[in-house]
PDB file of N, CA and C in Angstrom:
ATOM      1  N   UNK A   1      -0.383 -13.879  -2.694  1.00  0.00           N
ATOM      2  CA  UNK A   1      -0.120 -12.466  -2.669  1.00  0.00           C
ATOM      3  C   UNK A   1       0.158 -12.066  -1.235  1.00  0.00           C
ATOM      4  N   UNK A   2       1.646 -11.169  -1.126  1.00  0.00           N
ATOM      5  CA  UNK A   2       1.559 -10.795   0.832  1.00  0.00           C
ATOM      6  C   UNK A   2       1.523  -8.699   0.487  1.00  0.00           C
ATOM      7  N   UNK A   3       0.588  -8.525   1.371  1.00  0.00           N
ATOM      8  CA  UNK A   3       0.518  -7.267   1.529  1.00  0.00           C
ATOM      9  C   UNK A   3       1.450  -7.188   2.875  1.00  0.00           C
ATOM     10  N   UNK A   4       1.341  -5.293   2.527  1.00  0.00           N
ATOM     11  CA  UNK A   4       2.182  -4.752   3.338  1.00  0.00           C
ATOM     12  C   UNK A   4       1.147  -3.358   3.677  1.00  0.00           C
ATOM     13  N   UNK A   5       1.395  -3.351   4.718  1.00  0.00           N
ATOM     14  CA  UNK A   5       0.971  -1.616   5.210  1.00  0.00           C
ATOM     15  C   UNK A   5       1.242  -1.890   6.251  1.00  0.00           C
ATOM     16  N   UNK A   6       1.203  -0.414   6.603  1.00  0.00           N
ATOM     17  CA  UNK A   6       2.096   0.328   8.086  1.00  0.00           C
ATOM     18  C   UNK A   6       0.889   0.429   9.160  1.00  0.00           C
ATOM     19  N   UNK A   7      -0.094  -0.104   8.981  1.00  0.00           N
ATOM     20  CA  UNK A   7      -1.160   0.854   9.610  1.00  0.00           C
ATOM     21  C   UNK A   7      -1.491  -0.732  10.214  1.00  0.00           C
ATOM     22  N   UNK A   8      -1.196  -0.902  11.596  1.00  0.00           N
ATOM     23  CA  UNK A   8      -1.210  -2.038  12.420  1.00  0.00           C
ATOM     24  C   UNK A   8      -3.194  -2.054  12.198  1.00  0.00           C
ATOM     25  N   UNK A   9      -4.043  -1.124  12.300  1.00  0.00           N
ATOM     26  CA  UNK A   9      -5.761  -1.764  11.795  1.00  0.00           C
ATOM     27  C   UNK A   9      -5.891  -1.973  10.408  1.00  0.00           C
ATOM     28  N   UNK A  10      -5.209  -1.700   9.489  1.00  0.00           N
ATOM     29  CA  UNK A  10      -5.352  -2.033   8.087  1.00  0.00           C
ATOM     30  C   UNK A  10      -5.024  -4.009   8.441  1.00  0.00           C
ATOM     31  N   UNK A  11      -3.651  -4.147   9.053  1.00  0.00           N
ATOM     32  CA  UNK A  11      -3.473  -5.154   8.949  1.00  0.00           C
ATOM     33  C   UNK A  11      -4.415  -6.424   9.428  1.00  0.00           C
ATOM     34  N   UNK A  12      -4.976  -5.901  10.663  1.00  0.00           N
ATOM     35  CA  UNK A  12      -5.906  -6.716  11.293  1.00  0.00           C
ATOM     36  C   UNK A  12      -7.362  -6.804  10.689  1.00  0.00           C
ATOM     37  N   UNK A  13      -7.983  -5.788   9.891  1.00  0.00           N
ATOM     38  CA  UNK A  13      -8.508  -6.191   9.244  1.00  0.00           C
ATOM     39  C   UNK A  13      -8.490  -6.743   7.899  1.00  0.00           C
ATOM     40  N   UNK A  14      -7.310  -6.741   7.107  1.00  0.00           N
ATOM     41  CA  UNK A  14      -7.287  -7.559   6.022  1.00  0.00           C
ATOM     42  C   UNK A  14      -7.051  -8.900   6.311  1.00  0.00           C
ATOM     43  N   UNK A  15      -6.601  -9.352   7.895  1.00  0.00           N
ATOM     44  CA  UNK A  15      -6.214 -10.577   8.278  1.00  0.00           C
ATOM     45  C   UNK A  15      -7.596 -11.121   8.622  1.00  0.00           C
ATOM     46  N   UNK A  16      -8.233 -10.736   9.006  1.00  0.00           N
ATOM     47  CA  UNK A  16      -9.408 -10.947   9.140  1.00  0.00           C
ATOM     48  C   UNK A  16     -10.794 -11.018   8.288  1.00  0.00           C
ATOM     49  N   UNK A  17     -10.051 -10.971   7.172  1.00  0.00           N
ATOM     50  CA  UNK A  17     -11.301 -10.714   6.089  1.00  0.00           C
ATOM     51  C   UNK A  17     -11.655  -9.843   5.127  1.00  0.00           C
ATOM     52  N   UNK A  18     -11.317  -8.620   6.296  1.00  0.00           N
ATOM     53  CA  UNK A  18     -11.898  -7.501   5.899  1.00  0.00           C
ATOM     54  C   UNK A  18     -11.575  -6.041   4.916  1.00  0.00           C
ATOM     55  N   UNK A  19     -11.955  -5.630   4.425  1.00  0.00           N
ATOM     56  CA  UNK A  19     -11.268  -4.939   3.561  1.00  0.00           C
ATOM     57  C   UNK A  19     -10.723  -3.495   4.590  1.00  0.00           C
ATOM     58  N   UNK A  20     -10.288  -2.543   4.335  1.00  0.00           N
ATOM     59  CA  UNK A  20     -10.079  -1.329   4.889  1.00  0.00           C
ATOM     60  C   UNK A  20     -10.548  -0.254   4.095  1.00  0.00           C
ATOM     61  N   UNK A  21     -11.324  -0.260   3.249  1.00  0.00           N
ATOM     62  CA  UNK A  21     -11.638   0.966   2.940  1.00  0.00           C
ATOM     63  C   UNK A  21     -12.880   0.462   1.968  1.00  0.00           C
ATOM     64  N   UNK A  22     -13.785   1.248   1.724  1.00  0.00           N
ATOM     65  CA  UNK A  22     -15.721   0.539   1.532  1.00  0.00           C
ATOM     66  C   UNK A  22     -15.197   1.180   0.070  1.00  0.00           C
ATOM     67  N   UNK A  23     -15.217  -0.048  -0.696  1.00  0.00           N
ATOM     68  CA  UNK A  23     -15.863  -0.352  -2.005  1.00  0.00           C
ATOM     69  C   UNK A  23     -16.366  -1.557  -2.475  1.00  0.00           C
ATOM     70  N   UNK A  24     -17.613  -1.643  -3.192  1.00  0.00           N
ATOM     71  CA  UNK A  24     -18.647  -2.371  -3.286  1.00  0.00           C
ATOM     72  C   UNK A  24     -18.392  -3.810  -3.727  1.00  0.00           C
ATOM     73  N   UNK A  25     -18.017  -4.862  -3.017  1.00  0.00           N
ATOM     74  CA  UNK A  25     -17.975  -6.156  -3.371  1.00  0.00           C
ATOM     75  C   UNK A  25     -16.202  -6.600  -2.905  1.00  0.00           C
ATOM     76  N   UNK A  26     -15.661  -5.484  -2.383  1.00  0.00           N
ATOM     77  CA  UNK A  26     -14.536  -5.800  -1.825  1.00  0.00           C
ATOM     78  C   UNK A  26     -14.086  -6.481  -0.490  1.00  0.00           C
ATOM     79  N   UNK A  27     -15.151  -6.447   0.301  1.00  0.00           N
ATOM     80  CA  UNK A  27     -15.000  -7.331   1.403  1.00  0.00           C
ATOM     81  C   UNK A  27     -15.375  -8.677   1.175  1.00  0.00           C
ATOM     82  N   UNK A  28     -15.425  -9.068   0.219  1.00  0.00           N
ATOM     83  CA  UNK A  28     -15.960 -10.306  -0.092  1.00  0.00           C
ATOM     84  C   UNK A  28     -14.903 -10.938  -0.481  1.00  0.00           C
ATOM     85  N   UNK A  29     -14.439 -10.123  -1.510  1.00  0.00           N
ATOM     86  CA  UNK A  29     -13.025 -10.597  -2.167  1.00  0.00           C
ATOM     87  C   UNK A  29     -11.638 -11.117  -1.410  1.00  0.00           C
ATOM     88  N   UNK A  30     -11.827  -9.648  -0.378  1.00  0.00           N
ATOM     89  CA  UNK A  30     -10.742 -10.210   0.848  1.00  0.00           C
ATOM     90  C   UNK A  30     -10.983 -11.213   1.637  1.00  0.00           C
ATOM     91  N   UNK A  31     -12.022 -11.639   1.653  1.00  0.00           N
ATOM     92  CA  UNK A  31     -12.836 -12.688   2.773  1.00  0.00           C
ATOM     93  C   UNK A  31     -12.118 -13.841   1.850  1.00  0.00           C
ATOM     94  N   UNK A  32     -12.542 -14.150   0.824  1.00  0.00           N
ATOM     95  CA  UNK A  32     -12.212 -15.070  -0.275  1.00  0.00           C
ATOM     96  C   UNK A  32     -10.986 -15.546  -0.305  1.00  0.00           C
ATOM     97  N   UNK A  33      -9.999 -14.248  -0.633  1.00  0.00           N
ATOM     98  CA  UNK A  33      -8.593 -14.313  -0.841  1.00  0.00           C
ATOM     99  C   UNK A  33      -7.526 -14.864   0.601  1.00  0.00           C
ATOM    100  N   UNK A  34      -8.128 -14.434   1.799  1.00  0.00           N
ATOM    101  CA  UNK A  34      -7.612 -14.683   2.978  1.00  0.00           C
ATOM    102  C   UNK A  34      -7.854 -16.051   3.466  1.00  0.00           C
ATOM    103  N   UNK A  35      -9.478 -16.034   3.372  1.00  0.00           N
ATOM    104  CA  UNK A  35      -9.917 -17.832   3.750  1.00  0.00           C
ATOM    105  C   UNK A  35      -8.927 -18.738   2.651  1.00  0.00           C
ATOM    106  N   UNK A  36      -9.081 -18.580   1.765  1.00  0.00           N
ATOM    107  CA  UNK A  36      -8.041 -19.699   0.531  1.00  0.00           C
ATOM    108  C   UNK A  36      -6.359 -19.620   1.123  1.00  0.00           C
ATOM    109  N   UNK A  37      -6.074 -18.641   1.402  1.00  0.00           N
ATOM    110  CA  UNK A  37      -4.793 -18.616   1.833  1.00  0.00           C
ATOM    111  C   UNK A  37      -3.743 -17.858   0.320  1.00  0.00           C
ATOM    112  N   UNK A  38      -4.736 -17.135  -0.319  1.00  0.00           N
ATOM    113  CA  UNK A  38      -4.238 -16.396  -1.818  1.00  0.00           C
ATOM    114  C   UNK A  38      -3.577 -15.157  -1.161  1.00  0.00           C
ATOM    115  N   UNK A  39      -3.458 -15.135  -0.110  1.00  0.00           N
ATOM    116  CA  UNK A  39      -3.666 -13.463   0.232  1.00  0.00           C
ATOM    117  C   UNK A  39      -3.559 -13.170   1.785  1.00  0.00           C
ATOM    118  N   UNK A  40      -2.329 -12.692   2.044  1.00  0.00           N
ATOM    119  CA  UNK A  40      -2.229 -12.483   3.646  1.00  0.00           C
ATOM    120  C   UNK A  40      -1.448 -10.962   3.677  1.00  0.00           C
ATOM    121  N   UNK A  41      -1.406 -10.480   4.839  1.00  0.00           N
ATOM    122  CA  UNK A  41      -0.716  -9.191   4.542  1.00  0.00           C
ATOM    123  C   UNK A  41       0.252  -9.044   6.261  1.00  0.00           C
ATOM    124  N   UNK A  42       1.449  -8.039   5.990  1.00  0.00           N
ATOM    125  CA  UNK A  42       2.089  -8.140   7.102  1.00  0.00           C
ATOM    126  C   UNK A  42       2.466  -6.643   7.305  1.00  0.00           C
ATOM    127  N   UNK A  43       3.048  -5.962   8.576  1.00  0.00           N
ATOM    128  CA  UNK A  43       3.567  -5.225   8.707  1.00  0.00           C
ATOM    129  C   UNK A  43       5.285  -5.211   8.411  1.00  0.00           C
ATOM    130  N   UNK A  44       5.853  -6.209   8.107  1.00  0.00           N
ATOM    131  CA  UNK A  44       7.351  -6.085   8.216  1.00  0.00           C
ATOM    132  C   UNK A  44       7.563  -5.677   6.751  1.00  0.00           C
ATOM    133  N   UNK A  45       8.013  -5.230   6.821  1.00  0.00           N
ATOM    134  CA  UNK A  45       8.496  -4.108   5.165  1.00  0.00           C
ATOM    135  C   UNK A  45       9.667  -4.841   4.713  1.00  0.00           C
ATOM    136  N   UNK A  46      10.693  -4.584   5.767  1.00  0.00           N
ATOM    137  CA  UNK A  46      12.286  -4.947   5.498  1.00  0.00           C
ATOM    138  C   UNK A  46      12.392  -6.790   4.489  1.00  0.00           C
ATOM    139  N   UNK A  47      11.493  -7.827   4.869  1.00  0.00           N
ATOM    140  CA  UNK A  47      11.434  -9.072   4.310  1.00  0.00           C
ATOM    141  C   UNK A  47      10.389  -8.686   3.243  1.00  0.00           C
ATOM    142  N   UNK A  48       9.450  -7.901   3.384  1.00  0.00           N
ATOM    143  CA  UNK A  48       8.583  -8.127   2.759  1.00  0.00           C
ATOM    144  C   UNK A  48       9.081  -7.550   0.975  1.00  0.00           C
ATOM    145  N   UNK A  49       9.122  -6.051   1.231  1.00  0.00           N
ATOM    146  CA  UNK A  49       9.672  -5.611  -0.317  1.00  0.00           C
ATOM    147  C   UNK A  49      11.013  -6.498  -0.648  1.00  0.00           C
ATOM    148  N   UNK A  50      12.175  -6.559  -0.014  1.00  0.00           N
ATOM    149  CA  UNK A  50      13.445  -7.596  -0.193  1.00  0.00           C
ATOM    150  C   UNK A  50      13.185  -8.567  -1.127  1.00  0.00           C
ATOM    151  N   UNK A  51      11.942  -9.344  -0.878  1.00  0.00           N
ATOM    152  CA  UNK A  51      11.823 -10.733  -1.801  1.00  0.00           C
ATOM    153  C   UNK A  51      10.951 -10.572  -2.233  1.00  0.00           C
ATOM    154  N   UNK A  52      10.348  -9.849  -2.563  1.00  0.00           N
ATOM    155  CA  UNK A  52       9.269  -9.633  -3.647  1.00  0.00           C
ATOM    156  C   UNK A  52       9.676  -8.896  -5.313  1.00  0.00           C
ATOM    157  N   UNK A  53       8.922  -9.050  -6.292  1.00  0.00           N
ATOM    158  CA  UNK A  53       9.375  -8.547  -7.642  1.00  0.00           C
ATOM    159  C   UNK A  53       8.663  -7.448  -8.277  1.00  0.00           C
ATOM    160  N   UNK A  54       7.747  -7.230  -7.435  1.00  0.00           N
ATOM    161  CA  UNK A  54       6.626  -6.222  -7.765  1.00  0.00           C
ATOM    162  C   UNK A  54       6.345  -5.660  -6.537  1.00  0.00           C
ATOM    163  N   UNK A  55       6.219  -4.270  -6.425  1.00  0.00           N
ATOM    164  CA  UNK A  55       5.842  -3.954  -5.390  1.00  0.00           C
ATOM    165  C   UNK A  55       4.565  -2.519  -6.049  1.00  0.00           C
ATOM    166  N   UNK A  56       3.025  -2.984  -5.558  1.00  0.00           N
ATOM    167  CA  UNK A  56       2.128  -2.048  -6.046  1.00  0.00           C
ATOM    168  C   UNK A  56       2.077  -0.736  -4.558  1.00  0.00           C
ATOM    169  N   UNK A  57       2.150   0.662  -5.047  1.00  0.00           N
ATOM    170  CA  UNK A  57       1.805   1.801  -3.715  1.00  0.00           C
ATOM    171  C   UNK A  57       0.580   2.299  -4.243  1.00  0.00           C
ATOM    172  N   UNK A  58      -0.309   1.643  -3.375  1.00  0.00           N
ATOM    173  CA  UNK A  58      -1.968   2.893  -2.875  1.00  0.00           C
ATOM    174  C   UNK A  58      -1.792   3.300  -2.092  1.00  0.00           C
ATOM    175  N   UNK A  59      -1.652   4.822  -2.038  1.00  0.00           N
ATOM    176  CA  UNK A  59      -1.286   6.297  -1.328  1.00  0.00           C
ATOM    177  C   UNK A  59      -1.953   6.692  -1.706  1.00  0.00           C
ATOM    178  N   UNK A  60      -2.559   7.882  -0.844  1.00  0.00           N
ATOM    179  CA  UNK A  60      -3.254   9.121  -0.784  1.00  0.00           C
ATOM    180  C   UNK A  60      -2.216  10.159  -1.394  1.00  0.00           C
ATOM    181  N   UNK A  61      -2.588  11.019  -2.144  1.00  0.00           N
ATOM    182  CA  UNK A  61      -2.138  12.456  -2.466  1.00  0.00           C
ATOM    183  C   UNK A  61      -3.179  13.244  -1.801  1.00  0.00           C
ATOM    184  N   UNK A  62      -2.859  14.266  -1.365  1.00  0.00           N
ATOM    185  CA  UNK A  62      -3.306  15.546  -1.560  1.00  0.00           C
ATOM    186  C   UNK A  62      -3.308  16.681  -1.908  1.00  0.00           C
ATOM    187  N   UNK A  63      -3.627  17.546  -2.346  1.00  0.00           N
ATOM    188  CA  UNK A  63      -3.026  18.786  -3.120  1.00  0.00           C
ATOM    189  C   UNK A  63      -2.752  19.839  -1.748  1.00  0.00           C
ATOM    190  N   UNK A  64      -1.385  20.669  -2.153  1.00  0.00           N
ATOM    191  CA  UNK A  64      -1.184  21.929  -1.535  1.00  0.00           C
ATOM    192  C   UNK A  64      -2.193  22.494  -1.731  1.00  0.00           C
ATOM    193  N   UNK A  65      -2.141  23.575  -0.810  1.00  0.00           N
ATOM    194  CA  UNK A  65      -2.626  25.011  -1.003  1.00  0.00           C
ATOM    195  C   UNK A  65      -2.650  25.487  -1.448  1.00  0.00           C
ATOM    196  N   UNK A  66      -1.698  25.822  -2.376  1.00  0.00           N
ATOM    197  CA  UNK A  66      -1.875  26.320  -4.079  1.00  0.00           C
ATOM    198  C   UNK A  66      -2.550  25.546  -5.145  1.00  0.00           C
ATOM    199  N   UNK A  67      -2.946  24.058  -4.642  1.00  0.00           N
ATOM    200  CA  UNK A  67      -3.547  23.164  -5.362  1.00  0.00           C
ATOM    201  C   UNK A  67      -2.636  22.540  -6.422  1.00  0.00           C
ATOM    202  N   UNK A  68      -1.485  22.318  -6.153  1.00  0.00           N
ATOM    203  CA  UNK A  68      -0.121  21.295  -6.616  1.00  0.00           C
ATOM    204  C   UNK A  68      -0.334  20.443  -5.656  1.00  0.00           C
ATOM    205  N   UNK A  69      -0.531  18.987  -6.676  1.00  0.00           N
ATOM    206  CA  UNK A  69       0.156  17.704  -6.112  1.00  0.00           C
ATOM    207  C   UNK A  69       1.124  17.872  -4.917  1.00  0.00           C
ATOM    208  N   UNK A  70       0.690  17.104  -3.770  1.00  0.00           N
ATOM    209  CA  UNK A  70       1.538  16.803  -2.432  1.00  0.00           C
ATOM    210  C   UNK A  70       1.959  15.380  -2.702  1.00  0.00           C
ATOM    211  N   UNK A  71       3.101  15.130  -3.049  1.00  0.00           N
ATOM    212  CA  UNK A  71       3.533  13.940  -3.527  1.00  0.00           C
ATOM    213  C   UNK A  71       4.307  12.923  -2.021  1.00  0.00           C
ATOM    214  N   UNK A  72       4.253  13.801  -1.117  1.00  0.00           N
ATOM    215  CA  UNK A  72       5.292  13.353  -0.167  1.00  0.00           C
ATOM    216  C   UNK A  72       4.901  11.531   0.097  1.00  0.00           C
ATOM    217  N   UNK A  73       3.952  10.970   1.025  1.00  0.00           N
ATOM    218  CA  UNK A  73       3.941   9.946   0.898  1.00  0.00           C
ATOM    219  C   UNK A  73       4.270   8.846  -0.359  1.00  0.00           C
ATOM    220  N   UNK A  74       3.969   9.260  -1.325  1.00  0.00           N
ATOM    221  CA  UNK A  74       3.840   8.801  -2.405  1.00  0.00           C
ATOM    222  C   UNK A  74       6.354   8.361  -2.487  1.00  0.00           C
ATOM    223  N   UNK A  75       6.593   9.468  -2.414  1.00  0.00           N
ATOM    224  CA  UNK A  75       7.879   9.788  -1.954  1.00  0.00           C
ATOM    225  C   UNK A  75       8.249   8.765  -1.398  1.00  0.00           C
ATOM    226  N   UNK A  76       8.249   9.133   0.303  1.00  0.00           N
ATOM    227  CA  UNK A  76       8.625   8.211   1.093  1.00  0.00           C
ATOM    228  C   UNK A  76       8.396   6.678   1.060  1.00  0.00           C
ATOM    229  N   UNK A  77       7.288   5.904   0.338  1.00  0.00           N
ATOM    230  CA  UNK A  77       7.429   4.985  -0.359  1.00  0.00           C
ATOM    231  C   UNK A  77       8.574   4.481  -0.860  1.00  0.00           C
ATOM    232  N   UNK A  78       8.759   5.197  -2.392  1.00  0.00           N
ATOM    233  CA  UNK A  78       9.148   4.918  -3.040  1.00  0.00           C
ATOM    234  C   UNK A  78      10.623   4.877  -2.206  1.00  0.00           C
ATOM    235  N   UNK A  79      11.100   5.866  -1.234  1.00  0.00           N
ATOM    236  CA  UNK A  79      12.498   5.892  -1.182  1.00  0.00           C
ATOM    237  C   UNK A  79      12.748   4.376  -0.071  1.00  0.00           C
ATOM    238  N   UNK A  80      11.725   4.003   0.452  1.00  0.00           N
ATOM    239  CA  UNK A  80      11.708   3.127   1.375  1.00  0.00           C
ATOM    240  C   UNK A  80      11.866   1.749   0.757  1.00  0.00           C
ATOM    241  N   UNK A  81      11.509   1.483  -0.401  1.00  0.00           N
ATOM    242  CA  UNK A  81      11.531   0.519  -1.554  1.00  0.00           C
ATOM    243  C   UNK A  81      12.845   0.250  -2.279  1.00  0.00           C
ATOM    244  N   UNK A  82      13.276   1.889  -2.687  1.00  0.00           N
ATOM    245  CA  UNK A  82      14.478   1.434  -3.278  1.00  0.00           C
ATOM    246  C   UNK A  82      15.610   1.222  -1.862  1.00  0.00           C
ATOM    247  N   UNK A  83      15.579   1.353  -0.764  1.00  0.00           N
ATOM    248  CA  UNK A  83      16.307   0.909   0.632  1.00  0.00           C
ATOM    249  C   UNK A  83      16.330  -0.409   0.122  1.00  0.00           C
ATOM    250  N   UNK A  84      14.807  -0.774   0.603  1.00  0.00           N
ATOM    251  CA  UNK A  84      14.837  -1.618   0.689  1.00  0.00           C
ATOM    252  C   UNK A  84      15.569  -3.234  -0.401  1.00  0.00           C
ATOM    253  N   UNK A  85      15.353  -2.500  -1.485  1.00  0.00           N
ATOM    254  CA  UNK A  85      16.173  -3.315  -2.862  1.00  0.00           C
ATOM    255  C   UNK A  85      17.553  -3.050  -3.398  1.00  0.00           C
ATOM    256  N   UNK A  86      18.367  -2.065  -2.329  1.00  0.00           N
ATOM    257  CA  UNK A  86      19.739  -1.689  -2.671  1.00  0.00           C
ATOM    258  C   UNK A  86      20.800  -2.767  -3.132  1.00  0.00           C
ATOM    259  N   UNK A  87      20.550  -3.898  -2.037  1.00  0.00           N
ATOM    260  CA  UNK A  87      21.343  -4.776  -2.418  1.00  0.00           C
ATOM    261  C   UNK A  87      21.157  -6.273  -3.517  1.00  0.00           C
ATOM    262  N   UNK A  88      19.859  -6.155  -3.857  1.00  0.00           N
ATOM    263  CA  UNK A  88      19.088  -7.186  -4.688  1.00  0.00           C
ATOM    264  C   UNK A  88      19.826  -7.093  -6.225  1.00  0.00           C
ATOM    265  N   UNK A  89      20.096  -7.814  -6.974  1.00  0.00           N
ATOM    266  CA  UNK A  89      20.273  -8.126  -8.532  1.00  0.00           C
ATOM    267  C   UNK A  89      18.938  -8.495  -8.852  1.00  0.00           C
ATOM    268  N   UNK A  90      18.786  -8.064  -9.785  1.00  0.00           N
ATOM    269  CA  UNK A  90      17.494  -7.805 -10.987  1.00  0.00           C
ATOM    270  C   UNK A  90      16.430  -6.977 -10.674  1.00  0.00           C
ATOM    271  N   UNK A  91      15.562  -7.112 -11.643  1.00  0.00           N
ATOM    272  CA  UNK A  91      14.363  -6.040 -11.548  1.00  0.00           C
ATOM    273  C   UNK A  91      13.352  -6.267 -10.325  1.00  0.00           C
ATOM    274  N   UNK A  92      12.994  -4.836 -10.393  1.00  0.00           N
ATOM    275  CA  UNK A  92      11.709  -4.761  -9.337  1.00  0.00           C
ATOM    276  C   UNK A  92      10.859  -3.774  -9.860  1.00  0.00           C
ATOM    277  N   UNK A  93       9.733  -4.084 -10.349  1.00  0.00           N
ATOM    278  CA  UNK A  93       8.642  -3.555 -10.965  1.00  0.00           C
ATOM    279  C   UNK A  93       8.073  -2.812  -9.795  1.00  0.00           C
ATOM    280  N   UNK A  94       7.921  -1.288  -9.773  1.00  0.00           N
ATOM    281  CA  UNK A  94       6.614  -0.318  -8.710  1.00  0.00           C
ATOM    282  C   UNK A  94       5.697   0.056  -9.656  1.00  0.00           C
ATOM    283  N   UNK A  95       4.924   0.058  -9.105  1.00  0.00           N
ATOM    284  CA  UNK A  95       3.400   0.460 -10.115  1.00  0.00           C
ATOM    285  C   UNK A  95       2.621   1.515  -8.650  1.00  0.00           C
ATOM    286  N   UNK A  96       2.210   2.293  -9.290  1.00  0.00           N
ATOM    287  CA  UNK A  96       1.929   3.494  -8.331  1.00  0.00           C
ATOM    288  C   UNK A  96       0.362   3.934  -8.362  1.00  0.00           C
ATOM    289  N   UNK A  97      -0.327   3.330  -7.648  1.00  0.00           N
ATOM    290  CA  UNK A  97      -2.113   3.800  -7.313  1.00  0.00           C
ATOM    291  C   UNK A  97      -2.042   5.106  -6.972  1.00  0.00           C
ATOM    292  N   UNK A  98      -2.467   5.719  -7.073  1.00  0.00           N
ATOM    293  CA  UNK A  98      -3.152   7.414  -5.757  1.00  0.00           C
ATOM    294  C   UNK A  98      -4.923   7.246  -6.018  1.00  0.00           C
ATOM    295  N   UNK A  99      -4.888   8.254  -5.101  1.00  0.00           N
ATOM    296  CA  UNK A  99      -6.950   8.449  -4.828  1.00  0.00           C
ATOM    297  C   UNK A  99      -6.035  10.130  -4.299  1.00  0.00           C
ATOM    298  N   UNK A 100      -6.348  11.082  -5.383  1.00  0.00           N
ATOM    299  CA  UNK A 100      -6.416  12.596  -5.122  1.00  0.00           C
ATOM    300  C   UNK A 100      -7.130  13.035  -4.324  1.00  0.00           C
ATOM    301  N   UNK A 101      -6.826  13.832  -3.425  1.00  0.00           N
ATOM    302  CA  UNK A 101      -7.657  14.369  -2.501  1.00  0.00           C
ATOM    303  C   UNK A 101      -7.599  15.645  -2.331  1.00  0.00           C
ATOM    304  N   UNK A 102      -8.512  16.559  -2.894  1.00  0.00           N
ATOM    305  CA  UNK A 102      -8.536  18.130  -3.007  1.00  0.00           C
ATOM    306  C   UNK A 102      -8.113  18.298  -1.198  1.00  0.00           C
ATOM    307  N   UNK A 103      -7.235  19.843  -1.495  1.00  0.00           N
ATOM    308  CA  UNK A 103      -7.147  20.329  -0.234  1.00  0.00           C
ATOM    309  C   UNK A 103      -7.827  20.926   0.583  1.00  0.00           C
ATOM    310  N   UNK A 104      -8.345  21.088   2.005  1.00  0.00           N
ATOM    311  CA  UNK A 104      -9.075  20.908   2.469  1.00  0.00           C
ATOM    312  C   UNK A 104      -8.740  21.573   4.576  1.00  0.00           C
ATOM    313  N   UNK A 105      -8.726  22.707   4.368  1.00  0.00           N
ATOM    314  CA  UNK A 105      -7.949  23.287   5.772  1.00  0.00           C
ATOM    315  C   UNK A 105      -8.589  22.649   6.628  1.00  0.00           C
ATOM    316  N   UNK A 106      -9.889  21.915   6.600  1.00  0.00           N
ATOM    317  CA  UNK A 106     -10.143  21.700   7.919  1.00  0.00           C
ATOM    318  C   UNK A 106      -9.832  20.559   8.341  1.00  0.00           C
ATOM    319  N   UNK A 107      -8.663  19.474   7.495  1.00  0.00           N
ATOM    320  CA  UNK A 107      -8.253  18.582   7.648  1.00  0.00           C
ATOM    321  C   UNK A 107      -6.803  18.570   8.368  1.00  0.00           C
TER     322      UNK A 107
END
């Protein structure tokens, strides 16, 4: 499995073991998956979505101010994906995670 994220400490810690975000028995898993060599992750997007057949997005939403879905990341993903597969023949499966996040001014 090769991950992808933008976030140069996400990367260093999944290269390292570690998970990026605390849920219970998940740093173990990454520890697991990385030591075996099941599981590495990169920042380069452009090779990475290109040759891949599946591409999964865990994004944050947050809701507007009116409390409507803020879809934008979720967006820019997706438009960065189909870039990225413009010139490819055959399918490419996206499957789309979120974690909602009520809105919140002092953020």
């Amino acid at each position: 499995m090769l991950g992808l994220d933008i976030n140069p400490q996400n990367v260093g810690l999944i290269s390292s073991g570690r998970a990026p975000v605390i849920d219970p028995g998940l740093d173990s898993l990454v520890r697991q998956a990385v030591q075996s060599g099941a599981m590495r992750v990169t920042s380069d997007s452009e090779g990475t979505v290109r040759d891949s057949d599946v591409s999964i997005i865990c994004a944050g939403t947050r809701s507007n101010r009116n409390g409507s879905l803020n879809l934008h990341y979720v967006e820019n993903v997706c438009r960065e994906i189909g870039t990225k597969q413009a010139d490819k023949n055959g399918y490419h499966v996206v499957v789309i995670r979120t974690a909602w996040e009520k809105y919140n001014p002092s953020v």
